[in-house]
ModelCIF file with pLDDT and N, C-alpha, C, O atoms, coordinates in Angstrom:
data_MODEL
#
_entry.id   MODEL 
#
_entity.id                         1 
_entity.type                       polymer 
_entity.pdbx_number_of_molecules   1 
#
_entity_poly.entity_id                      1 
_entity_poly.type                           'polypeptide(L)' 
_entity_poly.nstd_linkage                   no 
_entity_poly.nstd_monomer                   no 
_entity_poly.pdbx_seq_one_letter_code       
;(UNK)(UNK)(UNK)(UNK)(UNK)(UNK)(UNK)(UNK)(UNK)(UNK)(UNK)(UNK)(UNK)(UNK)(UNK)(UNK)
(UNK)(UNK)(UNK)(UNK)(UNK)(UNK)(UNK)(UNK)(UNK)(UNK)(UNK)(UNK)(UNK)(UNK)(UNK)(UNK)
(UNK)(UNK)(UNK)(UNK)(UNK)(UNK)(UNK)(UNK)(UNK)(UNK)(UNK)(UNK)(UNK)(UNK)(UNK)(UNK)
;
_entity_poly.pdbx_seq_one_letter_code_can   XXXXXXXXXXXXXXXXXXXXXXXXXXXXXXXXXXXXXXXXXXXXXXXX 
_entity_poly.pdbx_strand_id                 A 
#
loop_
_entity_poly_seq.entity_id 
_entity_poly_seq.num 
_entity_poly_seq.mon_id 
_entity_poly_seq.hetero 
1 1  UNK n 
1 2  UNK n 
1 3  UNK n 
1 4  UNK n 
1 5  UNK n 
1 6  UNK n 
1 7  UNK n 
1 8  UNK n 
1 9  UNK n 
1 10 UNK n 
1 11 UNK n 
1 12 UNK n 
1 13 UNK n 
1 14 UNK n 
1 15 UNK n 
1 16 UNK n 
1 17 UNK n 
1 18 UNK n 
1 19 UNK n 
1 20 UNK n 
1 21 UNK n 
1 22 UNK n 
1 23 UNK n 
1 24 UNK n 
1 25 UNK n 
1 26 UNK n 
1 27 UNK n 
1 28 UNK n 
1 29 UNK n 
1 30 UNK n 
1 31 UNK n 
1 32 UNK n 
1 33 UNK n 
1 34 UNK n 
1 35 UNK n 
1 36 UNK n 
1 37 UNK n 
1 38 UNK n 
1 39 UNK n 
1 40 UNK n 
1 41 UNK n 
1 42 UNK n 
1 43 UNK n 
1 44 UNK n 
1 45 UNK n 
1 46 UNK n 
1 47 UNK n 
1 48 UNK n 
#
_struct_asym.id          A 
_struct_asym.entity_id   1 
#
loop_
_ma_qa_metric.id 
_ma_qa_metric.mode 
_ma_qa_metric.name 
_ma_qa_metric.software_group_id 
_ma_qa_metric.type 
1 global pLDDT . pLDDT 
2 local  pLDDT . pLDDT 
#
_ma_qa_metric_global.metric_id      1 
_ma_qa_metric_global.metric_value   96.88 
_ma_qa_metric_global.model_id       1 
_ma_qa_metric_global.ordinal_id     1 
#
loop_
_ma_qa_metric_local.label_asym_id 
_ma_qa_metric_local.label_comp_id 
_ma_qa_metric_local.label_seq_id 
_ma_qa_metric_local.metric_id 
_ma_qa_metric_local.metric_value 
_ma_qa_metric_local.model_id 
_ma_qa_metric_local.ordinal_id 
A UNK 1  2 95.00 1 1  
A UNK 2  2 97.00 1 2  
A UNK 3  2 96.00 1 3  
A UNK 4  2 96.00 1 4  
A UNK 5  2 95.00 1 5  
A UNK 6  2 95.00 1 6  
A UNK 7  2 95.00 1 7  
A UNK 8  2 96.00 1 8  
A UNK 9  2 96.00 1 9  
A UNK 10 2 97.00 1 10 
A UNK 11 2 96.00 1 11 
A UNK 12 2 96.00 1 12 
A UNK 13 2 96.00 1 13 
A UNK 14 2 94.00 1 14 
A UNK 15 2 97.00 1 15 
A UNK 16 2 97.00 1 16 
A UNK 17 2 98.00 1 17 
A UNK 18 2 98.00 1 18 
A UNK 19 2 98.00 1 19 
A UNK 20 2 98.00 1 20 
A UNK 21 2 98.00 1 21 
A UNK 22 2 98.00 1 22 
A UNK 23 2 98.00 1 23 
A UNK 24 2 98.00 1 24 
A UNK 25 2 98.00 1 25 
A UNK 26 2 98.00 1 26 
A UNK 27 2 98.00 1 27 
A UNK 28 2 96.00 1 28 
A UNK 29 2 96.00 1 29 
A UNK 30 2 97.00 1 30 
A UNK 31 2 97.00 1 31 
A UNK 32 2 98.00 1 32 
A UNK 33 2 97.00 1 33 
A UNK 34 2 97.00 1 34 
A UNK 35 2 97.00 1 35 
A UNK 36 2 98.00 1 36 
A UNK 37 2 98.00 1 37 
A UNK 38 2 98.00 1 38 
A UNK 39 2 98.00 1 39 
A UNK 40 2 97.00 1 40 
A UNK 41 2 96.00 1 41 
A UNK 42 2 95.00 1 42 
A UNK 43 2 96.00 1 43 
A UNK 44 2 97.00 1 44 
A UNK 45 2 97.00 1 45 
A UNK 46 2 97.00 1 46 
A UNK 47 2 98.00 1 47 
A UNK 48 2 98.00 1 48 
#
loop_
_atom_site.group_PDB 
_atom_site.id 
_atom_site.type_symbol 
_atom_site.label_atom_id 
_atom_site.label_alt_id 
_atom_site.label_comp_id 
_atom_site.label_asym_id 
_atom_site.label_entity_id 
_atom_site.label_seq_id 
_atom_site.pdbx_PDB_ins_code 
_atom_site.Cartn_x 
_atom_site.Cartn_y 
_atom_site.Cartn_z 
_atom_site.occupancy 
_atom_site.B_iso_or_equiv 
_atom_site.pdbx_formal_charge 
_atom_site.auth_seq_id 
_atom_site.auth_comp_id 
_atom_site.auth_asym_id 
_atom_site.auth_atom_id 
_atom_site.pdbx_PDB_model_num 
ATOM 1   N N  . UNK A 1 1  ? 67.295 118.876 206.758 1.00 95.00 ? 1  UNK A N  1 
ATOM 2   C CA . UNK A 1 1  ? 66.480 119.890 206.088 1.00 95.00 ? 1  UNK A CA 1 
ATOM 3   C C  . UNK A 1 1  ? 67.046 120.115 204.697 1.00 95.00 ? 1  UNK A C  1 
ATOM 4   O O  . UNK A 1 1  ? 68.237 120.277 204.431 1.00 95.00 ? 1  UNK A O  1 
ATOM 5   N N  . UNK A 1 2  ? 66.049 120.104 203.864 1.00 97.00 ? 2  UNK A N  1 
ATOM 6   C CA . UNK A 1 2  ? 66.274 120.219 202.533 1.00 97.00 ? 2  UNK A CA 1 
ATOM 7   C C  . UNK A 1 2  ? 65.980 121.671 201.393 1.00 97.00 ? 2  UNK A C  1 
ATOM 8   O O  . UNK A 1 2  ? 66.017 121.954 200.196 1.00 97.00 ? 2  UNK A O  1 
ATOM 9   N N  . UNK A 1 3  ? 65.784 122.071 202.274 1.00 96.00 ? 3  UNK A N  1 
ATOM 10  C CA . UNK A 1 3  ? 65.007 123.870 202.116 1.00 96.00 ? 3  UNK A CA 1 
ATOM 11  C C  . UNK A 1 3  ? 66.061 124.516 201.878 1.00 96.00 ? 3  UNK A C  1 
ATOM 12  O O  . UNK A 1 3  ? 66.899 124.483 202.779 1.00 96.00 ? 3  UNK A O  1 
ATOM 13  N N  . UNK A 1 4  ? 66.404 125.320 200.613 1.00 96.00 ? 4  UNK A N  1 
ATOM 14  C CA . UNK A 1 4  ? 67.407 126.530 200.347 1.00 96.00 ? 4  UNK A CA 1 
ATOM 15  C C  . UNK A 1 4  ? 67.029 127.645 201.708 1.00 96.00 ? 4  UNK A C  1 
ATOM 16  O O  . UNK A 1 4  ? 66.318 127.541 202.708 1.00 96.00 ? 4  UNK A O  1 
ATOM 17  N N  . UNK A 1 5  ? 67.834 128.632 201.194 1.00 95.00 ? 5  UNK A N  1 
ATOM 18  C CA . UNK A 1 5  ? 68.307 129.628 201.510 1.00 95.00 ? 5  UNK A CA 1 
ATOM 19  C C  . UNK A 1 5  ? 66.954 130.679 201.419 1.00 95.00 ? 5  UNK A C  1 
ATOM 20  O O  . UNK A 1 5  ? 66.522 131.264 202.412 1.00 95.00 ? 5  UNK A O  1 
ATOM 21  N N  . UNK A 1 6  ? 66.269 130.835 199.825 1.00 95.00 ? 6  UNK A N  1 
ATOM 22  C CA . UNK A 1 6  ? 64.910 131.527 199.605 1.00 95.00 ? 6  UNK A CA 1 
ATOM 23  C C  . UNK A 1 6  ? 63.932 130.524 199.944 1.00 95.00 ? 6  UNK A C  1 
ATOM 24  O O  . UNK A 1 6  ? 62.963 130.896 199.283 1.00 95.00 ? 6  UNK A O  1 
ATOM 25  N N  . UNK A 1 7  ? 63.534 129.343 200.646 1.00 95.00 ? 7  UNK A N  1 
ATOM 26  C CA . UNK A 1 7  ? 62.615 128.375 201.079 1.00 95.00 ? 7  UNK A CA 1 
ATOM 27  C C  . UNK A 1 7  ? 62.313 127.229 200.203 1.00 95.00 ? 7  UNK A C  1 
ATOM 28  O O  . UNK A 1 7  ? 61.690 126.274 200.665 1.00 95.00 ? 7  UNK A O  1 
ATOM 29  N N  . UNK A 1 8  ? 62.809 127.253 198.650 1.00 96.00 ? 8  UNK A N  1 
ATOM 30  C CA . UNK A 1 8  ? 62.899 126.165 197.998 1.00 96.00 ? 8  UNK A CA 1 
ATOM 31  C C  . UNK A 1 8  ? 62.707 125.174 198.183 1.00 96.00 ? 8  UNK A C  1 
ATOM 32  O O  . UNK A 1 8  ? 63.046 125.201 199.366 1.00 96.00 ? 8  UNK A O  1 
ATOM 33  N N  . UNK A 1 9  ? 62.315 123.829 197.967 1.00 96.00 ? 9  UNK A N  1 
ATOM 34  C CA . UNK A 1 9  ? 62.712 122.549 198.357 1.00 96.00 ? 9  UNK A CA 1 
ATOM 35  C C  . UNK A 1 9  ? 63.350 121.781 197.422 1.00 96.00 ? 9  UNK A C  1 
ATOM 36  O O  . UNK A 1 9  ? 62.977 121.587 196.265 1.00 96.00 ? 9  UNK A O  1 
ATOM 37  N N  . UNK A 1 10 ? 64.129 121.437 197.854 1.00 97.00 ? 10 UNK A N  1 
ATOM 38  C CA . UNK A 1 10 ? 65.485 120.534 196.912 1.00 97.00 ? 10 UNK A CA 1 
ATOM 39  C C  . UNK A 1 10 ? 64.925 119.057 196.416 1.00 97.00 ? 10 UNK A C  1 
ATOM 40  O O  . UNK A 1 10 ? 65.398 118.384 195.500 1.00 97.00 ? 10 UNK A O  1 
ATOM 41  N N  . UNK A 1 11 ? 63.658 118.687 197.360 1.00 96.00 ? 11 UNK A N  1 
ATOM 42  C CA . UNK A 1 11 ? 62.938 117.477 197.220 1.00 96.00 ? 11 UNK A CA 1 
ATOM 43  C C  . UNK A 1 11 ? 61.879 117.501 195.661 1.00 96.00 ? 11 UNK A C  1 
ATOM 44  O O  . UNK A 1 11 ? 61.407 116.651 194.906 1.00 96.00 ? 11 UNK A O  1 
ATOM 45  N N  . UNK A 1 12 ? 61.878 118.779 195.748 1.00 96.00 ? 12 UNK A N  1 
ATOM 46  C CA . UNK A 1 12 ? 60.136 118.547 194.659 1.00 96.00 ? 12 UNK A CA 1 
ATOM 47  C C  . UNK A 1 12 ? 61.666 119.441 193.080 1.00 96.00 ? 12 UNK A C  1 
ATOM 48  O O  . UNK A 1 12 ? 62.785 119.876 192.806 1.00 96.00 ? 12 UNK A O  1 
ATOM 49  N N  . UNK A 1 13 ? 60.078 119.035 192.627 1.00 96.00 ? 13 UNK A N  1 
ATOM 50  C CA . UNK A 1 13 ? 60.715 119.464 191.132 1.00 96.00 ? 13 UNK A CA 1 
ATOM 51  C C  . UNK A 1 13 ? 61.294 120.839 191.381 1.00 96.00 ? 13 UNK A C  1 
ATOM 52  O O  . UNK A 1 13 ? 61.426 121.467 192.432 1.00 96.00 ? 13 UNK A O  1 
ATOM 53  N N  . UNK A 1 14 ? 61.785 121.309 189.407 1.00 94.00 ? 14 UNK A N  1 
ATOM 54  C CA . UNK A 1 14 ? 62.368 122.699 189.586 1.00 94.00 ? 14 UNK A CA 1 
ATOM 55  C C  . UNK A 1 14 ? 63.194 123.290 189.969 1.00 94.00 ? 14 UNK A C  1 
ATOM 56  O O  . UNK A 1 14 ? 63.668 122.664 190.917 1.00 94.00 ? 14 UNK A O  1 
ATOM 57  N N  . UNK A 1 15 ? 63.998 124.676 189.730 1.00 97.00 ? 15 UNK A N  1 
ATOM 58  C CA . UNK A 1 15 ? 65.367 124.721 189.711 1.00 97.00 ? 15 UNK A CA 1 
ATOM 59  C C  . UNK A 1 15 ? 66.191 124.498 188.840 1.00 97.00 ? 15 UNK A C  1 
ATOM 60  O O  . UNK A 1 15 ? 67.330 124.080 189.047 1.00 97.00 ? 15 UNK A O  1 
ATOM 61  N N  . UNK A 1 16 ? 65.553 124.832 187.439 1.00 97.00 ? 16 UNK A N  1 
ATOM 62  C CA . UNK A 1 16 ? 66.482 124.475 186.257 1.00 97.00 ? 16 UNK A CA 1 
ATOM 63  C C  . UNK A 1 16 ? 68.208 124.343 186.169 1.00 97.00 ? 16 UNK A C  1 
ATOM 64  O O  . UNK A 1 16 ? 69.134 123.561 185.951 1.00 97.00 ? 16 UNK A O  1 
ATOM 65  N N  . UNK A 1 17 ? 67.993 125.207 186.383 1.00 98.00 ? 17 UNK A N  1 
ATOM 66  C CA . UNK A 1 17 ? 69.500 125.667 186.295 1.00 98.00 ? 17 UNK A CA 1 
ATOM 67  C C  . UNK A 1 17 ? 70.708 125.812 187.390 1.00 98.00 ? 17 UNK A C  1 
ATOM 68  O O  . UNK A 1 17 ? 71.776 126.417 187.293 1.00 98.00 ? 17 UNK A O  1 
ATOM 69  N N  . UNK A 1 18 ? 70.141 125.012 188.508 1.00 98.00 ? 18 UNK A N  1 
ATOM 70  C CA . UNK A 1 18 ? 70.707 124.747 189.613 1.00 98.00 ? 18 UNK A CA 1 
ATOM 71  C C  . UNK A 1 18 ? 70.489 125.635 191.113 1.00 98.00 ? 18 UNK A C  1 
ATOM 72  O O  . UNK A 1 18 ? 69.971 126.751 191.060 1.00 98.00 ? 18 UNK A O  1 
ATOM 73  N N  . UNK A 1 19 ? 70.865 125.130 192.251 1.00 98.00 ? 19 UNK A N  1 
ATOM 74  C CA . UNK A 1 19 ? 70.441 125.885 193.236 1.00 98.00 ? 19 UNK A CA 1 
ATOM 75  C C  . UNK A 1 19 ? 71.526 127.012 193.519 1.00 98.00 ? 19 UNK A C  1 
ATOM 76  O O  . UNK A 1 19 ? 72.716 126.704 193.592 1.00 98.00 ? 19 UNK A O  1 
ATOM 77  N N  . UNK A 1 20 ? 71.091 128.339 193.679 1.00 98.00 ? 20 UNK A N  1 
ATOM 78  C CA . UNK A 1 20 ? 71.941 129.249 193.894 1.00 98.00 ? 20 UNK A CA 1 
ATOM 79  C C  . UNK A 1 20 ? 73.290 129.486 195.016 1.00 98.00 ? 20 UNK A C  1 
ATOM 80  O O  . UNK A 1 20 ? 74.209 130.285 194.837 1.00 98.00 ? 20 UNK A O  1 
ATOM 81  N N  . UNK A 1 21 ? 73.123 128.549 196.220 1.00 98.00 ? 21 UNK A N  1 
ATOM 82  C CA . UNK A 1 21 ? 74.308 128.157 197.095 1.00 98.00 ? 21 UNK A CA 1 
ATOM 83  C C  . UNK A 1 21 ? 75.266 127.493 196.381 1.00 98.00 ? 21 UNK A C  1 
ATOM 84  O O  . UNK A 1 21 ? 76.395 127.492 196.871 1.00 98.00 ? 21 UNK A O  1 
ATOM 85  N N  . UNK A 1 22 ? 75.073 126.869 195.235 1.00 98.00 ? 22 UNK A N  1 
ATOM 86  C CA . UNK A 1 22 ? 75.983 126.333 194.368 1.00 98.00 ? 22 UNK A CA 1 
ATOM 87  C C  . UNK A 1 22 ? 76.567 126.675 193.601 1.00 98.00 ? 22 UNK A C  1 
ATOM 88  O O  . UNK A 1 22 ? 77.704 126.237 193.426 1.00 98.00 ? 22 UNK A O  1 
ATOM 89  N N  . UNK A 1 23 ? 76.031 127.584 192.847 1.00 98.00 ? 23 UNK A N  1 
ATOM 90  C CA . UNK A 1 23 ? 76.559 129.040 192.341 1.00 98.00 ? 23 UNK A CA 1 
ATOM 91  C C  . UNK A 1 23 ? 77.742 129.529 192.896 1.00 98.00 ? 23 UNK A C  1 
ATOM 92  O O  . UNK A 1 23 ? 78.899 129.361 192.511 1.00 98.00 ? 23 UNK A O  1 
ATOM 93  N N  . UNK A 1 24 ? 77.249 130.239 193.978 1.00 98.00 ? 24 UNK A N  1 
ATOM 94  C CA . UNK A 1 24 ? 77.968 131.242 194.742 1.00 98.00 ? 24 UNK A CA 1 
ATOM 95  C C  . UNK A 1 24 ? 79.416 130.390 194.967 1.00 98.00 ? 24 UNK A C  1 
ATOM 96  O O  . UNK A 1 24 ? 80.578 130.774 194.837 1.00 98.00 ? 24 UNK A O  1 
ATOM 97  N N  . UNK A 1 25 ? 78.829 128.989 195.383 1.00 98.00 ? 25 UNK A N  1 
ATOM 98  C CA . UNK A 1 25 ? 80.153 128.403 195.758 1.00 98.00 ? 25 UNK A CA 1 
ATOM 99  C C  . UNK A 1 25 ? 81.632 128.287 194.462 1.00 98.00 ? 25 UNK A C  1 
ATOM 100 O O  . UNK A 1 25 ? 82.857 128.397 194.497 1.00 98.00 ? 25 UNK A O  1 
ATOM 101 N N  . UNK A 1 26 ? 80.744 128.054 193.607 1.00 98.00 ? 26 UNK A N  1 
ATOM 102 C CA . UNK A 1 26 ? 81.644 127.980 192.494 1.00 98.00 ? 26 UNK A CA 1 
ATOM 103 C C  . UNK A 1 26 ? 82.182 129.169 191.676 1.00 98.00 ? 26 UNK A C  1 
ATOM 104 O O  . UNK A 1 26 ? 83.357 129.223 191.312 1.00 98.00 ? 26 UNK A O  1 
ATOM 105 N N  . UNK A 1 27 ? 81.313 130.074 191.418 1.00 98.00 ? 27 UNK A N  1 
ATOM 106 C CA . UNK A 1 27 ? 81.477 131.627 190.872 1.00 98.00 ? 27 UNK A CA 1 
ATOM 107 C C  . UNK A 1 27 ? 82.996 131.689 190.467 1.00 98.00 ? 27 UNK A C  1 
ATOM 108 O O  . UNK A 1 27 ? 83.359 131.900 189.310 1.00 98.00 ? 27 UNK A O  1 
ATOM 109 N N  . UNK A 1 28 ? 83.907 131.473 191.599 1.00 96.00 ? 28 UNK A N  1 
ATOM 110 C CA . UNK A 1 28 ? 85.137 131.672 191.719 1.00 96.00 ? 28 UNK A CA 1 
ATOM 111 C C  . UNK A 1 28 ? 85.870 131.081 190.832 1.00 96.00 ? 28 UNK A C  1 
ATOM 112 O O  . UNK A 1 28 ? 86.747 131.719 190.249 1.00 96.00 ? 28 UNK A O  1 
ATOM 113 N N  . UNK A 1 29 ? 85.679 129.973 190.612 1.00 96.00 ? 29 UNK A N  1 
ATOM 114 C CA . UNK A 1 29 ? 86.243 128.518 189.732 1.00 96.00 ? 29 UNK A CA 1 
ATOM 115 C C  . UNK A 1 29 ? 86.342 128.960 188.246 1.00 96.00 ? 29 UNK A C  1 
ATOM 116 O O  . UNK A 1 29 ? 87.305 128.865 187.486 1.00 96.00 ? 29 UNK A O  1 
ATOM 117 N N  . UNK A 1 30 ? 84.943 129.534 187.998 1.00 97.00 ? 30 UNK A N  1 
ATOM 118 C CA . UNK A 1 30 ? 84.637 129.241 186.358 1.00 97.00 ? 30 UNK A CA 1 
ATOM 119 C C  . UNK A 1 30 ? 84.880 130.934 186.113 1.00 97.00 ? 30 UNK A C  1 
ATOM 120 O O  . UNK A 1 30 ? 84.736 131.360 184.967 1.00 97.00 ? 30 UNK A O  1 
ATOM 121 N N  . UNK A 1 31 ? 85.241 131.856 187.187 1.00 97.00 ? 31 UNK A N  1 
ATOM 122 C CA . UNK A 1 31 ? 85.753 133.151 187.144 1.00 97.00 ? 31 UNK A CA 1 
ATOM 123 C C  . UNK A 1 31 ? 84.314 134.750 186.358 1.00 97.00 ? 31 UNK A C  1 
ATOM 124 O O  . UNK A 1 31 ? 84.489 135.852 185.838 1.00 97.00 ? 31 UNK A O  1 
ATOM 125 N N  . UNK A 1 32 ? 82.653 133.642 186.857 1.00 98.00 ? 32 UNK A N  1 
ATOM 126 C CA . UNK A 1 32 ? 81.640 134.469 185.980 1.00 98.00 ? 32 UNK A CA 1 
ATOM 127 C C  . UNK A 1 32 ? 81.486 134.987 187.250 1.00 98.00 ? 32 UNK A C  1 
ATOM 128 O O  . UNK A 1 32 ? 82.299 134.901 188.171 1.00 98.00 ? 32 UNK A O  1 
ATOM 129 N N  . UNK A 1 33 ? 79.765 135.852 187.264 1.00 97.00 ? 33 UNK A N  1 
ATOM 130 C CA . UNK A 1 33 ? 79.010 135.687 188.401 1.00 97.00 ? 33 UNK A CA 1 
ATOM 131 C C  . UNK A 1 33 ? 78.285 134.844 188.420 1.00 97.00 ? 33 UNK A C  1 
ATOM 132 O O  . UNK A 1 33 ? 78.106 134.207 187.382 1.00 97.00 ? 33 UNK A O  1 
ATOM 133 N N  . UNK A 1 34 ? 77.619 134.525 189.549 1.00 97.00 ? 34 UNK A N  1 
ATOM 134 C CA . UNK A 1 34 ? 76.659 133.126 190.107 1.00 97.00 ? 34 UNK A CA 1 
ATOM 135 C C  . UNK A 1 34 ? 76.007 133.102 189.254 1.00 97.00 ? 34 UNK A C  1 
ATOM 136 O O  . UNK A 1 34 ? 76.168 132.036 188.661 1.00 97.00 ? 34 UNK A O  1 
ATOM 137 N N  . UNK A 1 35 ? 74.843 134.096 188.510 1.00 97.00 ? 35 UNK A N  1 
ATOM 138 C CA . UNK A 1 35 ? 73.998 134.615 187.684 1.00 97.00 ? 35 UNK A CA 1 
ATOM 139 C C  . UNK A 1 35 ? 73.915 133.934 186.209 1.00 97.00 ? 35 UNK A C  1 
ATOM 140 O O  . UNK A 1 35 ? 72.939 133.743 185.483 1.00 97.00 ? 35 UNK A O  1 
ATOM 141 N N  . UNK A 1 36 ? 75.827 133.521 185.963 1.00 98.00 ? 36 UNK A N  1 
ATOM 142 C CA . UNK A 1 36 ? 76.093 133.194 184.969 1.00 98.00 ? 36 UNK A CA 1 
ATOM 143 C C  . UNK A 1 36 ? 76.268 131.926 184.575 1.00 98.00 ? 36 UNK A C  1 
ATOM 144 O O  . UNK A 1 36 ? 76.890 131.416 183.644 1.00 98.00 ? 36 UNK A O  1 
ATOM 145 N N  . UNK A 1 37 ? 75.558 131.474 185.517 1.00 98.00 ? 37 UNK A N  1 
ATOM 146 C CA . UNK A 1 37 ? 76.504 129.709 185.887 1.00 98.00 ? 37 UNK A CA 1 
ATOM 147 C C  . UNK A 1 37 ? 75.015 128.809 185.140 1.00 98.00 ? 37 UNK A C  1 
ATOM 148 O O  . UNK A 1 37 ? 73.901 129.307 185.304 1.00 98.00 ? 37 UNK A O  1 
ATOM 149 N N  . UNK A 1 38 ? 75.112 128.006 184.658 1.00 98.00 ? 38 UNK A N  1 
ATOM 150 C CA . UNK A 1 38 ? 73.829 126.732 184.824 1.00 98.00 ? 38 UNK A CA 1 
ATOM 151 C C  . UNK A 1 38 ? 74.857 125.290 185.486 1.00 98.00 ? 38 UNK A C  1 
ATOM 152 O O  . UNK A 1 38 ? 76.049 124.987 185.439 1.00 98.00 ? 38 UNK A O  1 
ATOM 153 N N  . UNK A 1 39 ? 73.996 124.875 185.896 1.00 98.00 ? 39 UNK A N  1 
ATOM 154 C CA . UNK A 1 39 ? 74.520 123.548 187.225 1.00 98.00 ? 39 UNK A CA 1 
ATOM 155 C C  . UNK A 1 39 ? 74.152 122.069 186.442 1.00 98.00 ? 39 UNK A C  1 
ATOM 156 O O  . UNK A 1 39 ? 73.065 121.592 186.767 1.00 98.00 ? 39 UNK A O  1 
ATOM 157 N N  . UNK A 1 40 ? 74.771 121.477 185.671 1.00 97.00 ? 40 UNK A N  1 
ATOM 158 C CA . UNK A 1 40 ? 74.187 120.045 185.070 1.00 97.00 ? 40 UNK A CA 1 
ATOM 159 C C  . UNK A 1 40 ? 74.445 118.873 186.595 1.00 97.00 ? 40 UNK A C  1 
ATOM 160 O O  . UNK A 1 40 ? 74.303 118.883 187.818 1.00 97.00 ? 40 UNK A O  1 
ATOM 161 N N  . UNK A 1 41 ? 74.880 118.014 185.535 1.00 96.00 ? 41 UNK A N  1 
ATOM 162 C CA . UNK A 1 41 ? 74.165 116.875 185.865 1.00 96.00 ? 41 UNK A CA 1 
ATOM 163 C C  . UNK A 1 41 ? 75.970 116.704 186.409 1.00 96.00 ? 41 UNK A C  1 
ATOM 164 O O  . UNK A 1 41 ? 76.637 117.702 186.680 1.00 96.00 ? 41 UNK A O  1 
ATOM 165 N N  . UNK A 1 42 ? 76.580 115.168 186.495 1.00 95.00 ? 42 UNK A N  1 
ATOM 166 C CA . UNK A 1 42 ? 77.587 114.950 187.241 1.00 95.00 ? 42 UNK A CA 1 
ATOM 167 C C  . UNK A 1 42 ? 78.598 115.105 186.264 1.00 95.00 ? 42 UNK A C  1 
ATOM 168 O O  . UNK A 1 42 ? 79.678 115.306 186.820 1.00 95.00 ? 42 UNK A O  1 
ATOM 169 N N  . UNK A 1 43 ? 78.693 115.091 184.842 1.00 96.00 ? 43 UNK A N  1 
ATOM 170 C CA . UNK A 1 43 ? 79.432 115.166 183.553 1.00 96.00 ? 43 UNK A CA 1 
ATOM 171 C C  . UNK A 1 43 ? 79.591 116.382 183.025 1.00 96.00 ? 43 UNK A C  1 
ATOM 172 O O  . UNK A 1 43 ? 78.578 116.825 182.485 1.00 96.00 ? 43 UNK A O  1 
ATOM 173 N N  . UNK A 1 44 ? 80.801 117.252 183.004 1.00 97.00 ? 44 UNK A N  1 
ATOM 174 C CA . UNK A 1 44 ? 80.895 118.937 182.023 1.00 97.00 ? 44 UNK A CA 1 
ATOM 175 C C  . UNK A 1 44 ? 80.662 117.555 180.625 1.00 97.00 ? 44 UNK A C  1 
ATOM 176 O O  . UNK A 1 44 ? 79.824 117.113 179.838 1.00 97.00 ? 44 UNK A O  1 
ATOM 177 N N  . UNK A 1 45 ? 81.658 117.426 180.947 1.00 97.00 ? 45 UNK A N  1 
ATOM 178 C CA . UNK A 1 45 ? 81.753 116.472 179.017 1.00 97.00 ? 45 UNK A CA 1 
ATOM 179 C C  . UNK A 1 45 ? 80.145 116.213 178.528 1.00 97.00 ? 45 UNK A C  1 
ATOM 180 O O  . UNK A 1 45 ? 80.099 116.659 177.381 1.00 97.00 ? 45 UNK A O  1 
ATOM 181 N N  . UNK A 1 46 ? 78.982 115.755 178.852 1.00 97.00 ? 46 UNK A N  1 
ATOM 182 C CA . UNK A 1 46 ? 78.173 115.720 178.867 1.00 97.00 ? 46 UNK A CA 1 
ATOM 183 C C  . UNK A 1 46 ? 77.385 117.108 178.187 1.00 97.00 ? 46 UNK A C  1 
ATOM 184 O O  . UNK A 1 46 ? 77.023 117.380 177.042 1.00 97.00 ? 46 UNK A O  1 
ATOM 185 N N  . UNK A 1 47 ? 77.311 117.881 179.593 1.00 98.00 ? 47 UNK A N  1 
ATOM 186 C CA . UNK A 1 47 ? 76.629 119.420 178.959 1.00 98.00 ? 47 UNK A CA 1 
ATOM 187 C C  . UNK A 1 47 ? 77.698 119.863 177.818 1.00 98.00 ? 47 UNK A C  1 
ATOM 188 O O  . UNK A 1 47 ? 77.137 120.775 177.211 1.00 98.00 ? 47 UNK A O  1 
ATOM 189 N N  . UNK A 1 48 ? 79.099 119.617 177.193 1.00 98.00 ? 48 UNK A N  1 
ATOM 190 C CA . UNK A 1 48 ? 79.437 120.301 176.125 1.00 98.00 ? 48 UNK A CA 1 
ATOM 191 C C  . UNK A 1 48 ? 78.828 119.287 174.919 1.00 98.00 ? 48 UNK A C  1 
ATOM 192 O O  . UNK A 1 48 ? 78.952 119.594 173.733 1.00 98.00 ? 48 UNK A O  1 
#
């Protein structure tokens, strides 16, 4: 199953800025809230 948490589908488009379980998971790391996060691609070096 590919369905978030709010019913999303991870399959179809959309979700700019990444899925929010991913967020949450990281929040801690980058020391923001989830809120604050955008989710790229597999490269930081890239998004800077």
């Amino acid at each position: 199953c590919c369905t978030l948490k709010d019913g999303k589908d991870c399959l179809n488009y959309g979700i700019l800025d990444g899925i929010p379980e991913i967020k949450e998971l990281f929040a801690p790391v980058l020391g923001v809230e989830s809120g604050q996060i955008f989710v790229g691609g597999n490269s930081s070096l890239s998004i800077m």
